[in-house]
N, C-alpha and C. Protein backbone atom coordinates (compact mmCIF):
# COMPACT_ATOMS: atom_id res chain seq x y z
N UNK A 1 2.71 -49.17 -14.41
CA UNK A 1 4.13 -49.16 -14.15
C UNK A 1 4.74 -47.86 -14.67
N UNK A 2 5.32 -47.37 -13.99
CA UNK A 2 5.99 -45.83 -14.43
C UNK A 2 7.51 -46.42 -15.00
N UNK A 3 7.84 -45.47 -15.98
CA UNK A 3 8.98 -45.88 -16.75
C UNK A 3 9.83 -45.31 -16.06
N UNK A 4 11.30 -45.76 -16.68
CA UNK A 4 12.26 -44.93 -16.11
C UNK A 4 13.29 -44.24 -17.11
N UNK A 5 13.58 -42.85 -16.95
CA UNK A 5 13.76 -41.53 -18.07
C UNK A 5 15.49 -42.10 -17.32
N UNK A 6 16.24 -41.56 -18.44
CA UNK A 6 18.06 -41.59 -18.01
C UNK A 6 18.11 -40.31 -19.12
N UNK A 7 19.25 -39.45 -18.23
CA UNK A 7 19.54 -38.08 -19.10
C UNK A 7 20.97 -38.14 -18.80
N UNK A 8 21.76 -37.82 -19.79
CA UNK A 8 23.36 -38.12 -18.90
C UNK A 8 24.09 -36.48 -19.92
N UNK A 9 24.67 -36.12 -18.99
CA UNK A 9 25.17 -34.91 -19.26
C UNK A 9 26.77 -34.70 -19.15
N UNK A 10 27.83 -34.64 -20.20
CA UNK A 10 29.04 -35.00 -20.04
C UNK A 10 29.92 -33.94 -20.39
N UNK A 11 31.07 -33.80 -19.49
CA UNK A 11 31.72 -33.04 -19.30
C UNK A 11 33.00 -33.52 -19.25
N UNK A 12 34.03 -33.86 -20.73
CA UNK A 12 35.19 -34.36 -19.85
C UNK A 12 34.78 -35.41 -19.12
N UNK A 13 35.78 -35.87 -18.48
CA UNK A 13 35.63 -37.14 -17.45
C UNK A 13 34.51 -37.12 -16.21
N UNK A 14 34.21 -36.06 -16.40
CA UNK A 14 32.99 -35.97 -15.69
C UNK A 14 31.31 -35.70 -15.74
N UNK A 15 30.45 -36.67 -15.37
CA UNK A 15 29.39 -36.95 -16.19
C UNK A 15 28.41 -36.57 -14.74
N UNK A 16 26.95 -36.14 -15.44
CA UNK A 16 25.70 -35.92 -14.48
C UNK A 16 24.72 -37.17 -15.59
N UNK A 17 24.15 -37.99 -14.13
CA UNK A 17 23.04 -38.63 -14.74
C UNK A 17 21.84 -38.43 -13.71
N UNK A 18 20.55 -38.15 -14.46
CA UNK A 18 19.50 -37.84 -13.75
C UNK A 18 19.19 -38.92 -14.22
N UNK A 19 17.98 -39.29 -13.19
CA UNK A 19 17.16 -40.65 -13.44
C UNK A 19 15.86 -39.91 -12.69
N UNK A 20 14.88 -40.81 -13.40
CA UNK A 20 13.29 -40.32 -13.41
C UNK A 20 12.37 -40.91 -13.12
N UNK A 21 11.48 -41.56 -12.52
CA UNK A 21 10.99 -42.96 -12.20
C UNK A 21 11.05 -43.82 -11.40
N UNK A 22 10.78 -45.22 -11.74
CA UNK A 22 11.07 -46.21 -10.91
C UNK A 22 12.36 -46.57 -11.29
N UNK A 23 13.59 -47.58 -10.17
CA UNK A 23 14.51 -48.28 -10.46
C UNK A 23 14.11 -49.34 -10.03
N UNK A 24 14.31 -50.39 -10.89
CA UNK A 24 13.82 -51.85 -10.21
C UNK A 24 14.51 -52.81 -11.26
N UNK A 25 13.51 -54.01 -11.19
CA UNK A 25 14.65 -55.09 -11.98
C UNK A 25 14.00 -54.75 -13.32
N UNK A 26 13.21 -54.37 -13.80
CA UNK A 26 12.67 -54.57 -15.22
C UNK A 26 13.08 -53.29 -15.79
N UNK A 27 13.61 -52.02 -14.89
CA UNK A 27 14.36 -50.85 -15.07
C UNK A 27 15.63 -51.03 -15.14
N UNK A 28 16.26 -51.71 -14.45
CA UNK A 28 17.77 -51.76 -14.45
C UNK A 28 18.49 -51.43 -15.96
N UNK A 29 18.19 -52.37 -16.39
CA UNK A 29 19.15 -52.46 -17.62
C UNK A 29 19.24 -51.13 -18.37
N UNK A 30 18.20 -50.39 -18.42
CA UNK A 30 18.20 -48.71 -19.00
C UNK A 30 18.90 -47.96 -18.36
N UNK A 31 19.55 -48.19 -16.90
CA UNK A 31 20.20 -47.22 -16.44
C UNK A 31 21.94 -47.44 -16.45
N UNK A 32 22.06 -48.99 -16.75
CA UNK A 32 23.31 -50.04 -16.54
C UNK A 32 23.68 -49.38 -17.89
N UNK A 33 22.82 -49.72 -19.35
CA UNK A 33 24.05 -49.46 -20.30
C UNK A 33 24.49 -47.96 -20.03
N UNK A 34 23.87 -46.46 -20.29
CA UNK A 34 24.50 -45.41 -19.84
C UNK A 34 25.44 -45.40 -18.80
N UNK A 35 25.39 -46.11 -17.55
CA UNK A 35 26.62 -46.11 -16.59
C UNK A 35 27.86 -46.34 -17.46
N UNK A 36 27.84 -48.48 -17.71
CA UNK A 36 28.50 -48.89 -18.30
C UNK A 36 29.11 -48.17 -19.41
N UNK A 37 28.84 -47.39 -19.93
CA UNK A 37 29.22 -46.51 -21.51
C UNK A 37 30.22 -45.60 -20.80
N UNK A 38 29.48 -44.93 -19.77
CA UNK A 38 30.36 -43.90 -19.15
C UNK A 38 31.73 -44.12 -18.42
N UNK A 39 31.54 -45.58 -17.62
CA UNK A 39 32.97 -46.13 -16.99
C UNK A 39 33.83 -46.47 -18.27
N UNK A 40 33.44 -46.94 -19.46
CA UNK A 40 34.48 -47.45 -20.56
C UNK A 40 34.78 -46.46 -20.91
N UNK A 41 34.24 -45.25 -20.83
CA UNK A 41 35.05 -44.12 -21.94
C UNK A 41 35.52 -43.32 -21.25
N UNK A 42 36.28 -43.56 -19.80
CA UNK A 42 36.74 -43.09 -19.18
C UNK A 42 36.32 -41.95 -17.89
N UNK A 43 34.84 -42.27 -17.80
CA UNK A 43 34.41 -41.22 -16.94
C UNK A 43 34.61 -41.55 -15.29
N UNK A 44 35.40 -40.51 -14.41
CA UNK A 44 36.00 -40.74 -12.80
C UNK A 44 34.97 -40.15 -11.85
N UNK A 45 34.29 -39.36 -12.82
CA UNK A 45 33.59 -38.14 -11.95
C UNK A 45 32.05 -38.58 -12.11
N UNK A 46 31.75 -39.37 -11.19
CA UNK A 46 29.98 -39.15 -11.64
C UNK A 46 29.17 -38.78 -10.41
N UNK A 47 28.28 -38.12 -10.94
CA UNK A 47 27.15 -37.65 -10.12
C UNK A 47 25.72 -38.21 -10.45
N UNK A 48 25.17 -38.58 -9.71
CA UNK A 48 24.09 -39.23 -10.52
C UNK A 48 22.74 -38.30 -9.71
N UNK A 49 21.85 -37.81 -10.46
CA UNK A 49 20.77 -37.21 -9.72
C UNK A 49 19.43 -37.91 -9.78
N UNK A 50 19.16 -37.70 -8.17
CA UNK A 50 17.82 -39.12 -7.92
C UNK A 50 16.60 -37.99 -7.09
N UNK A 51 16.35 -36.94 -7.75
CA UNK A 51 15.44 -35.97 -7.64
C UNK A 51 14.46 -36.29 -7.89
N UNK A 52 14.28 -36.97 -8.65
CA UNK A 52 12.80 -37.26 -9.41
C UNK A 52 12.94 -38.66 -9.78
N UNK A 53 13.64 -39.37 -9.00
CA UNK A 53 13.46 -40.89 -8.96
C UNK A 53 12.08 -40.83 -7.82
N UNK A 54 11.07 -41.92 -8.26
CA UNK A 54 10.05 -42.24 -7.61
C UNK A 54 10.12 -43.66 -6.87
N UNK A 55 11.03 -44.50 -6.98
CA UNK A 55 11.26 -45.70 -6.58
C UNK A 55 12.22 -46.23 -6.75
N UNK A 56 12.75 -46.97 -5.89
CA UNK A 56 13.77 -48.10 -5.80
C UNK A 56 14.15 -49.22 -5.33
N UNK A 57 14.89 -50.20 -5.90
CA UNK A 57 14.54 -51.69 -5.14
C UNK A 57 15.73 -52.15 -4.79
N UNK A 58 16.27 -53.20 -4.60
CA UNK A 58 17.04 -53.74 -4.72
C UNK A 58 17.91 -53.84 -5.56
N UNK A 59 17.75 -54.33 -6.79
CA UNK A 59 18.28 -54.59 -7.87
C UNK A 59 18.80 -53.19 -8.18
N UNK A 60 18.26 -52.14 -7.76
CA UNK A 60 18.80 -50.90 -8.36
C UNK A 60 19.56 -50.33 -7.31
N UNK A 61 19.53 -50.64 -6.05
CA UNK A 61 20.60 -50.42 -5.39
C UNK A 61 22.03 -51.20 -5.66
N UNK A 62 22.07 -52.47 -5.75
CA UNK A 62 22.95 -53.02 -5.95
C UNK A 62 23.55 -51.89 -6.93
N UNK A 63 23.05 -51.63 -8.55
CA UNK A 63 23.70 -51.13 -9.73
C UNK A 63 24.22 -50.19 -8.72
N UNK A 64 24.09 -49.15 -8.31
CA UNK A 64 24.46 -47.80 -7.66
C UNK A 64 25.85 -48.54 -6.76
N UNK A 65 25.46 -49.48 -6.04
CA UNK A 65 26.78 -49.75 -5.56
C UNK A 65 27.83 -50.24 -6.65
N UNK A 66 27.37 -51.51 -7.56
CA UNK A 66 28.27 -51.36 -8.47
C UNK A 66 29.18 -50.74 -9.38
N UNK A 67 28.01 -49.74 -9.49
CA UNK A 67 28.88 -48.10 -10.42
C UNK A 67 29.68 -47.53 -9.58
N UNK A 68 29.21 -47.26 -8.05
CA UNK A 68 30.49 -46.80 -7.06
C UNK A 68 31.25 -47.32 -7.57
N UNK A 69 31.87 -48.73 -7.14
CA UNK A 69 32.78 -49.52 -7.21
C UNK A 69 33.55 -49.78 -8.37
N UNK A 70 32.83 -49.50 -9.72
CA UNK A 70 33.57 -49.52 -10.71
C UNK A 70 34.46 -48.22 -10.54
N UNK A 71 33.69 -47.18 -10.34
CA UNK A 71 34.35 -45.58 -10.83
C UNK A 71 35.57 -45.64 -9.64
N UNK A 72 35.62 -45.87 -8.36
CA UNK A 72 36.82 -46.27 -7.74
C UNK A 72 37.58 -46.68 -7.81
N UNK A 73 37.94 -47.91 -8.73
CA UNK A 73 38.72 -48.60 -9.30
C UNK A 73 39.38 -47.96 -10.42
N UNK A 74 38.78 -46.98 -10.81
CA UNK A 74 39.58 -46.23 -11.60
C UNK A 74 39.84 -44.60 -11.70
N UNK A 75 39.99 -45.36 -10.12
CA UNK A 75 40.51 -43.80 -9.23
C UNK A 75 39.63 -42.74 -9.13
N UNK A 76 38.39 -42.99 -9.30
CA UNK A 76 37.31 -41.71 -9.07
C UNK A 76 36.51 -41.90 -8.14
N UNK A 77 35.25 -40.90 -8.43
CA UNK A 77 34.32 -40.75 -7.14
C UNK A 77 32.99 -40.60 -7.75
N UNK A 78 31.94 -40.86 -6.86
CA UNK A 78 30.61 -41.01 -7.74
C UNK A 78 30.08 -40.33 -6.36
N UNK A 79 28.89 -39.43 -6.89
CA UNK A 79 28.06 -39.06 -5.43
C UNK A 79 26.20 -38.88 -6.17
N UNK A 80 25.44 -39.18 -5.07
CA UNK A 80 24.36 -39.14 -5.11
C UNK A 80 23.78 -37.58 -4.88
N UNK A 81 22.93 -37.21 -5.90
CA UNK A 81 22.22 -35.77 -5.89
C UNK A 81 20.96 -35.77 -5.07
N UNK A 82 19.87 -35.16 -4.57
CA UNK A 82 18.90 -35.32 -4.58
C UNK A 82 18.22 -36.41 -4.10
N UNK A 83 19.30 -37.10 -2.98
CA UNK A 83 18.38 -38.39 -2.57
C UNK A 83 16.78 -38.00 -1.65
N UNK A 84 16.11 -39.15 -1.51
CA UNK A 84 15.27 -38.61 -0.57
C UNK A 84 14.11 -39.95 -0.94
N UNK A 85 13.19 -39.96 0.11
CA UNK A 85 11.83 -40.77 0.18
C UNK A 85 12.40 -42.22 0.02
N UNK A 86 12.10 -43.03 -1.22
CA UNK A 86 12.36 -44.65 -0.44
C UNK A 86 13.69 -44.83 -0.89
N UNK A 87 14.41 -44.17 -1.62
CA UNK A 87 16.08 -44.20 -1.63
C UNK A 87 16.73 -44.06 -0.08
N UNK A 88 16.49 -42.54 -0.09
CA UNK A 88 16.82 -42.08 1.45
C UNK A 88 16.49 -42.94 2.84
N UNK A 89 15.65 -44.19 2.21
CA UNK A 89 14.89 -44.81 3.32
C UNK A 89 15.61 -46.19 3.31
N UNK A 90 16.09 -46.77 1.54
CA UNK A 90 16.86 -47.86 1.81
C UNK A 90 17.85 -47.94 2.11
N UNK A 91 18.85 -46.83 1.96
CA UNK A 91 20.18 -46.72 2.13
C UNK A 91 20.32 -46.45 3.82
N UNK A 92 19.31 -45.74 4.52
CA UNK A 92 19.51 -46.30 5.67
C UNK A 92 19.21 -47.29 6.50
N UNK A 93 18.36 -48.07 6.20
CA UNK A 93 18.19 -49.13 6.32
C UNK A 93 18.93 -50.28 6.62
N UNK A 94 19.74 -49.87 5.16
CA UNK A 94 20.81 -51.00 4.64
C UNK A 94 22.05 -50.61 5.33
N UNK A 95 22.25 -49.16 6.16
CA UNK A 95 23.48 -49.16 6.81
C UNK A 95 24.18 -48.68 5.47
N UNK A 96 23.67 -47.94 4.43
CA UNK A 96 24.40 -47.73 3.53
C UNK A 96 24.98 -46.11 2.91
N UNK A 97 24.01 -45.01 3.97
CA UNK A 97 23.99 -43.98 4.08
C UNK A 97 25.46 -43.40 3.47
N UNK A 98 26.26 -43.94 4.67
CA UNK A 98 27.94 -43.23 4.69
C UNK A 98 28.55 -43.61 3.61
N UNK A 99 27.96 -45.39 3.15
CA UNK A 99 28.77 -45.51 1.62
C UNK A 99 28.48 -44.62 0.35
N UNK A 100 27.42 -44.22 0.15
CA UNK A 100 27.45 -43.04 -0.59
C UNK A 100 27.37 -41.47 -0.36
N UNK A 101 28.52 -40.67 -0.89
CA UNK A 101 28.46 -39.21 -0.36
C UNK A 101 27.07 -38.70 -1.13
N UNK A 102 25.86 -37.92 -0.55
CA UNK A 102 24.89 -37.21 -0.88
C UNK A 102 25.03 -35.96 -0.70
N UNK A 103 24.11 -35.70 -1.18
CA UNK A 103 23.66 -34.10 -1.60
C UNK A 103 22.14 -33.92 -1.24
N UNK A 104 21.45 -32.93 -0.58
CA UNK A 104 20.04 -32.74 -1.16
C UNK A 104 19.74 -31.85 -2.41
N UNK A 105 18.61 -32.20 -2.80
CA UNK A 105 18.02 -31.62 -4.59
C UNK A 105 18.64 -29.71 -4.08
N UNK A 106 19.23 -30.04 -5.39
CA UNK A 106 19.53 -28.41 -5.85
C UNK A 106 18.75 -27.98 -7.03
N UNK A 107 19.05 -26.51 -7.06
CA UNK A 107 18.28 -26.23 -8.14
C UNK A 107 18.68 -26.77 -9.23
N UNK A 108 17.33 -27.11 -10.38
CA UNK A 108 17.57 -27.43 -11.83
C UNK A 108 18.82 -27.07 -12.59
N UNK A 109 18.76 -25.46 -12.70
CA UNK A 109 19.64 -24.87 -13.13
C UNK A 109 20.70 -25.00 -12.55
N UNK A 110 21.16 -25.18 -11.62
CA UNK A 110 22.39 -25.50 -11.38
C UNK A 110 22.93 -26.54 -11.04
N UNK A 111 22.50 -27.88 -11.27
CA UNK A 111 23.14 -29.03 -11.33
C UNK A 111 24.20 -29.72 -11.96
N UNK A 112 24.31 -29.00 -13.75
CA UNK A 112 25.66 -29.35 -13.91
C UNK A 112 26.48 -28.26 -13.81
N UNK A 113 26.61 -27.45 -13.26
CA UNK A 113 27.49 -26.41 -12.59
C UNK A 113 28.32 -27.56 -11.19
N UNK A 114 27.49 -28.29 -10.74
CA UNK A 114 27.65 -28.75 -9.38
C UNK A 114 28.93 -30.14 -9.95
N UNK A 115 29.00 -30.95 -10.83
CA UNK A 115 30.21 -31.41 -11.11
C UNK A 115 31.34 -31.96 -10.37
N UNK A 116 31.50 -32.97 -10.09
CA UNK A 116 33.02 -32.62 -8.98
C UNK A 116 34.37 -32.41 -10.07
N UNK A 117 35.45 -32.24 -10.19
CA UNK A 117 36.42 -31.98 -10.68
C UNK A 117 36.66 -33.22 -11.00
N UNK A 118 36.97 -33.27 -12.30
CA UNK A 118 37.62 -34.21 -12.98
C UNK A 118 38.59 -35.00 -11.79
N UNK A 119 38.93 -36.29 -11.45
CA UNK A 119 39.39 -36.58 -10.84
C UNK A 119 41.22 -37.25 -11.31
């Protein structure tokens, strides 16, 4: 079973989280409290980078929609970095493409340059 790495990089109300690994149900919860931490302390702006995510399921799609949905509610925006392979494969699938704004992988170095504006 490959683990799953969370790196969260904060800026002001605006936060980068890379994720590393698998997302699944026995992963979830490692990626939920860092979200969760980030919507309570006020973060509008998230980007989450799925570059070097190796898997995803269900259960970890749902979270991704959930975190949308939280950060909207409090007037912000969340976008996906680096989608691609079975992300890129469930979200269309699921008809879910357009609900999240993407990006393809940018360079390392410049990912938290990439940021959206505090909202």
């Amino acid at each position: 079973m490959v683990e799953l790495v969370v790196e969260v990089e904060r800026s002001g109300s605006a936060a980068l989280v890379r994720i590393m690994g698998d997302l699944d149900k026995t992963t979830v919860p490692q990626l939920q409290r860092p979200l969760r931490d980030l919507i309570t302390d006020g973060c509008t702006s998230l980007v989450i980078d799925t570059t070097e995510l190796a898997f995803c399921d269900s259960s970890g799609l749902w979270l991704l929609l959930q975190t949308q949905q939280q950060i909207r509610q409090q007037g912000g925006a969340m976008r996906l970095d680096g989608v691609h392979g079975v992300l890129r494969r469930i979200l269309e699938i699921t008809g879910l493409s357009a609900a999240f704004p993407a990006e393809e992988a940018v360079p390392h170095n410049l990912r938290s340059r990439r940021l959206p504006p505090p909202v």
